[in-house]
N, C-alpha and C. Protein backbone atom coordinates (compact mmCIF):
# COMPACT_ATOMS: atom_id res chain seq x y z
N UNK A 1 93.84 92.29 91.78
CA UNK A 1 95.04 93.02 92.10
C UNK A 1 96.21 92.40 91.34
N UNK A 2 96.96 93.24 90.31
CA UNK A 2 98.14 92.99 89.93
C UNK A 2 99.52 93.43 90.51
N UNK A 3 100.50 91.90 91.37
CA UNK A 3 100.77 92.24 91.89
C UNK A 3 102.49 92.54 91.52
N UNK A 4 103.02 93.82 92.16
CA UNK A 4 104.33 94.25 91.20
C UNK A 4 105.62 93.56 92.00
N UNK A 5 105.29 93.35 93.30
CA UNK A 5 106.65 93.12 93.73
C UNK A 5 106.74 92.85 95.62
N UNK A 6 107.89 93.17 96.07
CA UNK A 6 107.59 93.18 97.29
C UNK A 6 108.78 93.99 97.85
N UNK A 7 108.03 94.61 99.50
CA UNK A 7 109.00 95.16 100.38
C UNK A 7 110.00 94.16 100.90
N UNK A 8 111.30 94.70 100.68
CA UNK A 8 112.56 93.84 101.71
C UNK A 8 113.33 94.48 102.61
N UNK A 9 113.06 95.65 102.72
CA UNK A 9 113.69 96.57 103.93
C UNK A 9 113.24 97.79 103.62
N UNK A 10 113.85 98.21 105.17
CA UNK A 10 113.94 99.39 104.92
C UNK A 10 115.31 100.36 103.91
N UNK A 11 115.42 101.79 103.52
CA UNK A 11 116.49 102.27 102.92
C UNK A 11 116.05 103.36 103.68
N UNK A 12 117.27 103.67 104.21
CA UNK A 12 117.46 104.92 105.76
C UNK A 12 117.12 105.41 106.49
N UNK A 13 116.60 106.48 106.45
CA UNK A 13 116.34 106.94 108.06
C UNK A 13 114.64 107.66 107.69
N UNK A 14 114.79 108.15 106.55
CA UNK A 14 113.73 109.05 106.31
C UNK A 14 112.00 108.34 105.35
N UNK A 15 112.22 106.95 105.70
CA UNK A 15 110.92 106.11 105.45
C UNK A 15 110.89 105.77 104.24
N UNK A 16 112.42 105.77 103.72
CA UNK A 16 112.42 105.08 101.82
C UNK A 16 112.12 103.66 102.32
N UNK A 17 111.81 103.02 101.22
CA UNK A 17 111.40 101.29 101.38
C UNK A 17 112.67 100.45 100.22
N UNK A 18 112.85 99.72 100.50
CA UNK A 18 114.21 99.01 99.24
C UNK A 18 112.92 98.37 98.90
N UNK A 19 112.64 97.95 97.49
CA UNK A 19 111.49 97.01 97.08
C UNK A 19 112.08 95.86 96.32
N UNK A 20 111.83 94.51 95.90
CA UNK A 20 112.13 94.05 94.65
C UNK A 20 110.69 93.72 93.89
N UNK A 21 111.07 94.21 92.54
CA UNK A 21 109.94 94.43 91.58
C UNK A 21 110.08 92.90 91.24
N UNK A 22 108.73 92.45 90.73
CA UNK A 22 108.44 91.17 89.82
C UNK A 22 108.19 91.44 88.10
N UNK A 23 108.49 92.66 87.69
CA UNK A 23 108.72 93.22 86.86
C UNK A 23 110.10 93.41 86.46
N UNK A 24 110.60 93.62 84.75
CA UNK A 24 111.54 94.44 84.56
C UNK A 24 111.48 95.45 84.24
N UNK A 25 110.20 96.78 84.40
CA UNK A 25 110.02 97.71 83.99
C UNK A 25 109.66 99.03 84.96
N UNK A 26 110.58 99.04 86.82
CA UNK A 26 109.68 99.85 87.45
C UNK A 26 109.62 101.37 87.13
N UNK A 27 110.50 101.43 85.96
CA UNK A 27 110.33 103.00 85.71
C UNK A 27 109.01 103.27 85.30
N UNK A 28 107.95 102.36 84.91
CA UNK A 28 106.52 102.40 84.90
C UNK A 28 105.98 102.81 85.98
N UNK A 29 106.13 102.50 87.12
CA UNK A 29 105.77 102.78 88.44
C UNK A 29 105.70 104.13 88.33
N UNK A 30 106.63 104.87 87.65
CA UNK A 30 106.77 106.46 88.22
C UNK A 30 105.48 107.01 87.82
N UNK A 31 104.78 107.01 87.10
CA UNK A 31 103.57 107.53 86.72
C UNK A 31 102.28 107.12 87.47
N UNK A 32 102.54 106.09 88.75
CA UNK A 32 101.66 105.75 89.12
C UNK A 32 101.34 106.71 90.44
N UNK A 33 100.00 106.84 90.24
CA UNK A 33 99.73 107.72 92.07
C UNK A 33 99.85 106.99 93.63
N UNK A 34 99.66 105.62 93.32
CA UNK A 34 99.22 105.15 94.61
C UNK A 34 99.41 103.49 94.54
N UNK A 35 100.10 102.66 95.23
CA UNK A 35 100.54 101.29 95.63
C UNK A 35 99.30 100.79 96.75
N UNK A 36 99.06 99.88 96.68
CA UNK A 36 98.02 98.47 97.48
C UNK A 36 99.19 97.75 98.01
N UNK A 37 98.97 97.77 99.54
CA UNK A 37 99.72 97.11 99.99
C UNK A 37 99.26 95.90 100.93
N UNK A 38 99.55 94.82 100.99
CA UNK A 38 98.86 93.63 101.43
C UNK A 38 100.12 92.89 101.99
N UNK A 39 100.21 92.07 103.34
CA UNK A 39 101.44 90.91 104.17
C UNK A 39 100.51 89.85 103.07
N UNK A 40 99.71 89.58 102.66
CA UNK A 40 99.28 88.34 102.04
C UNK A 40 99.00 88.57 100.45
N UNK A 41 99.46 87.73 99.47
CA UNK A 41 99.76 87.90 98.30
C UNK A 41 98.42 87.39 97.69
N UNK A 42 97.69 86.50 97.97
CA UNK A 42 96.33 85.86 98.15
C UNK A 42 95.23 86.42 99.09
N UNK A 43 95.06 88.01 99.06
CA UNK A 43 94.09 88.82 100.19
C UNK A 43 93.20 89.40 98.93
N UNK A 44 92.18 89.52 99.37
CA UNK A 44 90.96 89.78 98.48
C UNK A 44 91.36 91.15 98.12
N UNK A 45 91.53 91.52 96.66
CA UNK A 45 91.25 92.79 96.38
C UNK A 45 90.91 94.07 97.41
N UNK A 46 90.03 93.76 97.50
CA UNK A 46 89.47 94.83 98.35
C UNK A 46 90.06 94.80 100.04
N UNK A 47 90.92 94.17 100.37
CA UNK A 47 91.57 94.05 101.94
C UNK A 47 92.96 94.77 101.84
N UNK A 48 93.51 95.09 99.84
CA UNK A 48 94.98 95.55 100.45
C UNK A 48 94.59 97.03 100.73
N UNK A 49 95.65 97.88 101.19
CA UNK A 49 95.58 99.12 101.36
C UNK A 49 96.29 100.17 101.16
N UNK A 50 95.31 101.31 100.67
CA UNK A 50 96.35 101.99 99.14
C UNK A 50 97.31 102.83 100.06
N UNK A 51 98.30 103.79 99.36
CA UNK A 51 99.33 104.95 100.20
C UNK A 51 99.43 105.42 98.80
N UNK A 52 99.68 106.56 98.87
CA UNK A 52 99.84 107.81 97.90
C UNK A 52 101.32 107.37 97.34
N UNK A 53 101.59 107.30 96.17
CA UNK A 53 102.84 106.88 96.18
C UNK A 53 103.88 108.24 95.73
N UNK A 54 104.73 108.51 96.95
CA UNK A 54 105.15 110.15 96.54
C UNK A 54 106.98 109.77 95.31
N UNK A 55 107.40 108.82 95.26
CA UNK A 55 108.70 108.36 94.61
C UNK A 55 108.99 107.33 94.29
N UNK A 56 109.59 106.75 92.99
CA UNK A 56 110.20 105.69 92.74
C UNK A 56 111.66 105.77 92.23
N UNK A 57 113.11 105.49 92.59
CA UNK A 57 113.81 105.69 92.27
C UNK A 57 114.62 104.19 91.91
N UNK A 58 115.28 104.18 90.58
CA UNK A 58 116.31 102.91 90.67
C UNK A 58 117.82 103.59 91.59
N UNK A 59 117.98 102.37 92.29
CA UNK A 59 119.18 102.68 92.99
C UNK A 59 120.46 102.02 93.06
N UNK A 60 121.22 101.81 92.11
CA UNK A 60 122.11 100.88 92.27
C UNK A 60 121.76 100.51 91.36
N UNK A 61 121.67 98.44 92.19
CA UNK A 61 120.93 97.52 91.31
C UNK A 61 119.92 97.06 91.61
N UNK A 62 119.13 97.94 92.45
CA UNK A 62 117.65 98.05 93.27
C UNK A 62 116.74 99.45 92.95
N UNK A 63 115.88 99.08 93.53
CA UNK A 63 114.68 100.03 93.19
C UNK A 63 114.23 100.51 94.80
N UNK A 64 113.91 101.83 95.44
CA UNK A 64 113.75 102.45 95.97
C UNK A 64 112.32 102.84 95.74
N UNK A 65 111.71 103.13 96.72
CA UNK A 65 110.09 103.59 96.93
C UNK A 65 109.92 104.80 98.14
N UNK A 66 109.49 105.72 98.23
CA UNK A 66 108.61 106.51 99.19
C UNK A 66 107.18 106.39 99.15
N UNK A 67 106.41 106.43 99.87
CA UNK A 67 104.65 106.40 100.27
C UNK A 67 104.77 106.86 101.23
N UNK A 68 103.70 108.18 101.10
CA UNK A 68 103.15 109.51 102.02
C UNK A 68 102.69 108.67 102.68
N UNK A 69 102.96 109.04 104.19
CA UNK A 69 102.59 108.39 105.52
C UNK A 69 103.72 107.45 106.37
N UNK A 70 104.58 107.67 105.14
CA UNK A 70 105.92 106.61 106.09
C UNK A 70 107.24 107.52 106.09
N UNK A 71 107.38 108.25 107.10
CA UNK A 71 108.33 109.17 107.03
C UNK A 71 109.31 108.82 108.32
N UNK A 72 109.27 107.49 108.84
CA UNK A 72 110.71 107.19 109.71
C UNK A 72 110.94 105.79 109.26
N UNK A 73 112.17 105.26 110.09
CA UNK A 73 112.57 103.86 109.56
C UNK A 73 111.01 103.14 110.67
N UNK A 74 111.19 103.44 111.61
CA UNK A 74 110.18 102.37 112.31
C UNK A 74 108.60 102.31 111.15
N UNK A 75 108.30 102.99 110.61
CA UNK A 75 106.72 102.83 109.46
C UNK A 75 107.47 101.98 108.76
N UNK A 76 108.80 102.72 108.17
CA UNK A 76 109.11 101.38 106.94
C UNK A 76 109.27 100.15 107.49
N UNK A 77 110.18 99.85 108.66
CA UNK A 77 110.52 98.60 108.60
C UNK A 77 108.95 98.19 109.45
N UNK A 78 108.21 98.34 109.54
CA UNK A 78 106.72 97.74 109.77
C UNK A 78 106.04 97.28 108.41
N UNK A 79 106.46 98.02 107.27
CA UNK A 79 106.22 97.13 105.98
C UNK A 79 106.92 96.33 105.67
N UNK A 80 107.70 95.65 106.31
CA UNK A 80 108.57 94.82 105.74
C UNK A 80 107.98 93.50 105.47
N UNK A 81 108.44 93.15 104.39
CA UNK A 81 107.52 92.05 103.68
C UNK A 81 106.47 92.16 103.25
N UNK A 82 105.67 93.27 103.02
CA UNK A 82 104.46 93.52 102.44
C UNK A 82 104.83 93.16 100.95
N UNK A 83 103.57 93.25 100.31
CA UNK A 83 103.22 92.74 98.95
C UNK A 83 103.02 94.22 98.48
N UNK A 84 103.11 94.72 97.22
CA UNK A 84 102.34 95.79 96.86
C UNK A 84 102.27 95.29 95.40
N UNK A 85 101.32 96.14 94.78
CA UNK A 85 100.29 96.17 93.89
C UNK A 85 99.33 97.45 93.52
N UNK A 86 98.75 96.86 92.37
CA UNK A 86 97.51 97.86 91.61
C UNK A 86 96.40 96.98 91.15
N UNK A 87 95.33 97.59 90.78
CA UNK A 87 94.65 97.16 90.53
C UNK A 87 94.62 97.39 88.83
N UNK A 88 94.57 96.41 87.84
CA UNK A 88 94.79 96.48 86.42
C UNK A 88 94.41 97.95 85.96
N UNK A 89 93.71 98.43 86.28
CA UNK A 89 92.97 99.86 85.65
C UNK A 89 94.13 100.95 86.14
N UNK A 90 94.68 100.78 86.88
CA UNK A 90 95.58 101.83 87.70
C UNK A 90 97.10 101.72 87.01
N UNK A 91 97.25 101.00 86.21
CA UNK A 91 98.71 100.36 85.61
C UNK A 91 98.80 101.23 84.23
N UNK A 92 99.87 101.62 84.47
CA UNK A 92 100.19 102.41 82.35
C UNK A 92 99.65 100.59 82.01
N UNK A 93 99.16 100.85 80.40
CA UNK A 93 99.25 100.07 79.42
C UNK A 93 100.60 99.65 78.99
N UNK A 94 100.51 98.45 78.97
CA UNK A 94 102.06 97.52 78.28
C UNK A 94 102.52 97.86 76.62
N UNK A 95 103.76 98.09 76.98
CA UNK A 95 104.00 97.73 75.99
C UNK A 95 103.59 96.99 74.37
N UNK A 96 104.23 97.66 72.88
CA UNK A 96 103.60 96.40 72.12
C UNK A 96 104.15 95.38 72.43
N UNK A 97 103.40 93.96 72.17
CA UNK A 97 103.62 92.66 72.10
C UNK A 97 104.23 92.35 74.04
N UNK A 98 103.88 93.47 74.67
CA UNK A 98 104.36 93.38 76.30
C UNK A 98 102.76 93.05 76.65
N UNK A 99 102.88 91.97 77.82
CA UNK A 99 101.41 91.57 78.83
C UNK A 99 101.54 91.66 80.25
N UNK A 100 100.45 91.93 80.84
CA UNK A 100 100.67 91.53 82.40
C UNK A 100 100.47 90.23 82.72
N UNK A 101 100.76 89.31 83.92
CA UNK A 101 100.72 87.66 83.83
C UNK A 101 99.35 87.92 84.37
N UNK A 102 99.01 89.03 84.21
CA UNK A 102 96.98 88.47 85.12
C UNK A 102 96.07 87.98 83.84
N UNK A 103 96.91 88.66 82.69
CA UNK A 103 96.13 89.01 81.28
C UNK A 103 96.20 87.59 80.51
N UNK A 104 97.67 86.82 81.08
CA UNK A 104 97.58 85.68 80.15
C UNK A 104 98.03 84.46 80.99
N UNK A 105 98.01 84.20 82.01
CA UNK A 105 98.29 83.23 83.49
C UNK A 105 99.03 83.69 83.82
N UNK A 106 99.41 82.93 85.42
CA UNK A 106 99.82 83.31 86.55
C UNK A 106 101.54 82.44 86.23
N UNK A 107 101.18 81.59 85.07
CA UNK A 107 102.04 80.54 85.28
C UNK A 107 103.34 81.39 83.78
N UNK A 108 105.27 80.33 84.11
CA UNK A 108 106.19 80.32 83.06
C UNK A 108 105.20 79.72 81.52
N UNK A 109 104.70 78.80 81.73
CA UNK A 109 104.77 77.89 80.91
C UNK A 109 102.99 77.65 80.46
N UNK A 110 102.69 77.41 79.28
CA UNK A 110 101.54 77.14 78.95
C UNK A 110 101.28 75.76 79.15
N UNK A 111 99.74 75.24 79.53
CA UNK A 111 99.29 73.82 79.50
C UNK A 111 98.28 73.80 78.50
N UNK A 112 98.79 73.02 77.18
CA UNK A 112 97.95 72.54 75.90
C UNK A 112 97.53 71.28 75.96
N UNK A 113 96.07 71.38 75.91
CA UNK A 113 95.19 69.99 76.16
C UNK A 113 95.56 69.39 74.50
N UNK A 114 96.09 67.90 74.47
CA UNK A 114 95.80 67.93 72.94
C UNK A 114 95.18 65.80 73.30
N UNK A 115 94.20 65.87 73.04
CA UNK A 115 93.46 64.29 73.19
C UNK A 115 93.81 64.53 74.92
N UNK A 116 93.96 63.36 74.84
CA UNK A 116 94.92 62.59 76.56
C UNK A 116 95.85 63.26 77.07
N UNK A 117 96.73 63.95 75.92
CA UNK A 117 97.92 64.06 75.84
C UNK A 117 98.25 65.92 76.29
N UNK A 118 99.15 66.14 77.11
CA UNK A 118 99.55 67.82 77.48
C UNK A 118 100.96 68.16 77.44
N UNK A 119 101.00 69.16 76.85
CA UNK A 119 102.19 69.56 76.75
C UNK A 119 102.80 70.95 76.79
N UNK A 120 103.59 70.86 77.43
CA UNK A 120 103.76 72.17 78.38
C UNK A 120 104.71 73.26 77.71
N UNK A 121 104.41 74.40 77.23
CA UNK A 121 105.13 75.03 76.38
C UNK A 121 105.26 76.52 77.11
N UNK A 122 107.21 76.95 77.15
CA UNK A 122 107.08 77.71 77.85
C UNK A 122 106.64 78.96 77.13
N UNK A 123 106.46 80.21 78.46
CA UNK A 123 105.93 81.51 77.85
C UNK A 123 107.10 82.40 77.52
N UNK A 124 107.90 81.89 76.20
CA UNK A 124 108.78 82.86 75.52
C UNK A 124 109.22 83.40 73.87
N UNK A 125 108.92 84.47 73.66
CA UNK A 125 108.63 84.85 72.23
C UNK A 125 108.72 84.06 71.14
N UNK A 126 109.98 83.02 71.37
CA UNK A 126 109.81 81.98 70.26
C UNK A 126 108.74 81.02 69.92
N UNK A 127 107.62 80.88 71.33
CA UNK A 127 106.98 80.12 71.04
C UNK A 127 105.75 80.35 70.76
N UNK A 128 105.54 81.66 72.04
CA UNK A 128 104.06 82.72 71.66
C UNK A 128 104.66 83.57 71.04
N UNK A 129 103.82 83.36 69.83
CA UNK A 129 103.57 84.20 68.83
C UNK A 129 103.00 85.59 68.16
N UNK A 130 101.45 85.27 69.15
CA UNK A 130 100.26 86.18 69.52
C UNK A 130 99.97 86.24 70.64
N UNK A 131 99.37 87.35 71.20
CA UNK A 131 98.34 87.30 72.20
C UNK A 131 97.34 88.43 72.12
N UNK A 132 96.56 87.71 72.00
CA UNK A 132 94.94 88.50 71.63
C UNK A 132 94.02 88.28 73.03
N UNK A 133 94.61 89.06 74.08
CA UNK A 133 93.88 89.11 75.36
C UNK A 133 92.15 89.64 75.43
N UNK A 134 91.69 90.11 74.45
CA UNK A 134 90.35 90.18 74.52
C UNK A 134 89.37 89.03 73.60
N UNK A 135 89.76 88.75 72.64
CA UNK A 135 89.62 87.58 72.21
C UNK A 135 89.77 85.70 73.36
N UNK A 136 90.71 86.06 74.14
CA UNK A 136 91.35 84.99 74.53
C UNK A 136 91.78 83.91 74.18
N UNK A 137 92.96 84.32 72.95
CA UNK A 137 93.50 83.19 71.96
C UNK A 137 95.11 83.45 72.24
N UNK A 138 95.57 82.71 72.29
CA UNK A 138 96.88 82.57 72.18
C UNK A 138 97.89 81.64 71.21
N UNK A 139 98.42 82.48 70.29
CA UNK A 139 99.01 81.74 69.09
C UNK A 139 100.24 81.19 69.54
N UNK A 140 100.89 80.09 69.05
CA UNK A 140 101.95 79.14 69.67
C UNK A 140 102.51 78.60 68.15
N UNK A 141 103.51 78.49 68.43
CA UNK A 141 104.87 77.66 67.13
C UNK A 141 105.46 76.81 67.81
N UNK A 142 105.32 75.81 67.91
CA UNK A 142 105.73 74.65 68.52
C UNK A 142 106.71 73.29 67.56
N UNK A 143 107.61 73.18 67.98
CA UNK A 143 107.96 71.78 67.41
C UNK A 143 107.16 70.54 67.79
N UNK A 144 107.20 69.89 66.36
CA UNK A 144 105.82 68.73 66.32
C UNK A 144 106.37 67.27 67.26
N UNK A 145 107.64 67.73 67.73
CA UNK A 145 107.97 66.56 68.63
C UNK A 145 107.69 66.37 69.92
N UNK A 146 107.79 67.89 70.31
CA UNK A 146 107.29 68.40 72.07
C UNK A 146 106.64 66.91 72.72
């Protein structure tokens, strides 16, 4: 499960959800049919549980959600704090030179074994270069002082 973000309230009366994305891209969301929703961010794949996803709206300087089946504040604010998600197959494709963090770690920063010695290089265009997610190589430009 790739996970996009989370519930933080409710938004009014009629079962909108306020979300914050872990993304900067939820206008991707709009093409999606259906959100996995899980209280635990670490729940087996197969335990979250899907809802039809009927809207995604930016609002403000927030992002707004509807899911068929939550049509008062009491459903929404019962998700509150949920996790939601997809499962990789269910996601538009990224962007060029754009990844999901399932595709290339969970983590900011890369850990390069070199002898004894590790060095921690963060994950930002200046430094990755490439990423060849089916291969599983990742090209890096590093200063030789790091």
């Amino acid at each position: 499960m790739i996970v996009l973000g989370r519930i933080v309230a409710p938004f009014g009366v009629h079962g909108w959800l306020r979300v914050h994305p872990f993304g900067d891209d939820p206008e991707a969301w709009r093409k999606m049919t259906q959100w996995w929703l899980s209280a635990d961010v670490d729940a087996p794949a197969d335990s979250w549980k899907a809802h039809a996803l009927e809207a995604v709206k930016l609002h403000g300087d927030g992002v707004v959600a509807k899911l068929a089946g939550i049509d008062d504040r009491d459903a929404s604010e019962a998700l509150g704090s949920c996790y939601f998600g997809a499962p990789r197959e269910a996601l538009p494709p990224p962007a060029q030179d754009e990844y999901y963090w399932a595709e290339t770690g969970a983590n900011e920063v890369l850990v390069v074994a070199e002898g004894e010695r590790e060095r921690l290089l963060p994950f930002v265009e200046n430094v990755v270069k490439a990423v060849d997610v089916p291969g599983g190589i990742i090209r890096v430009e590093w200063d030789s002082d790091w």
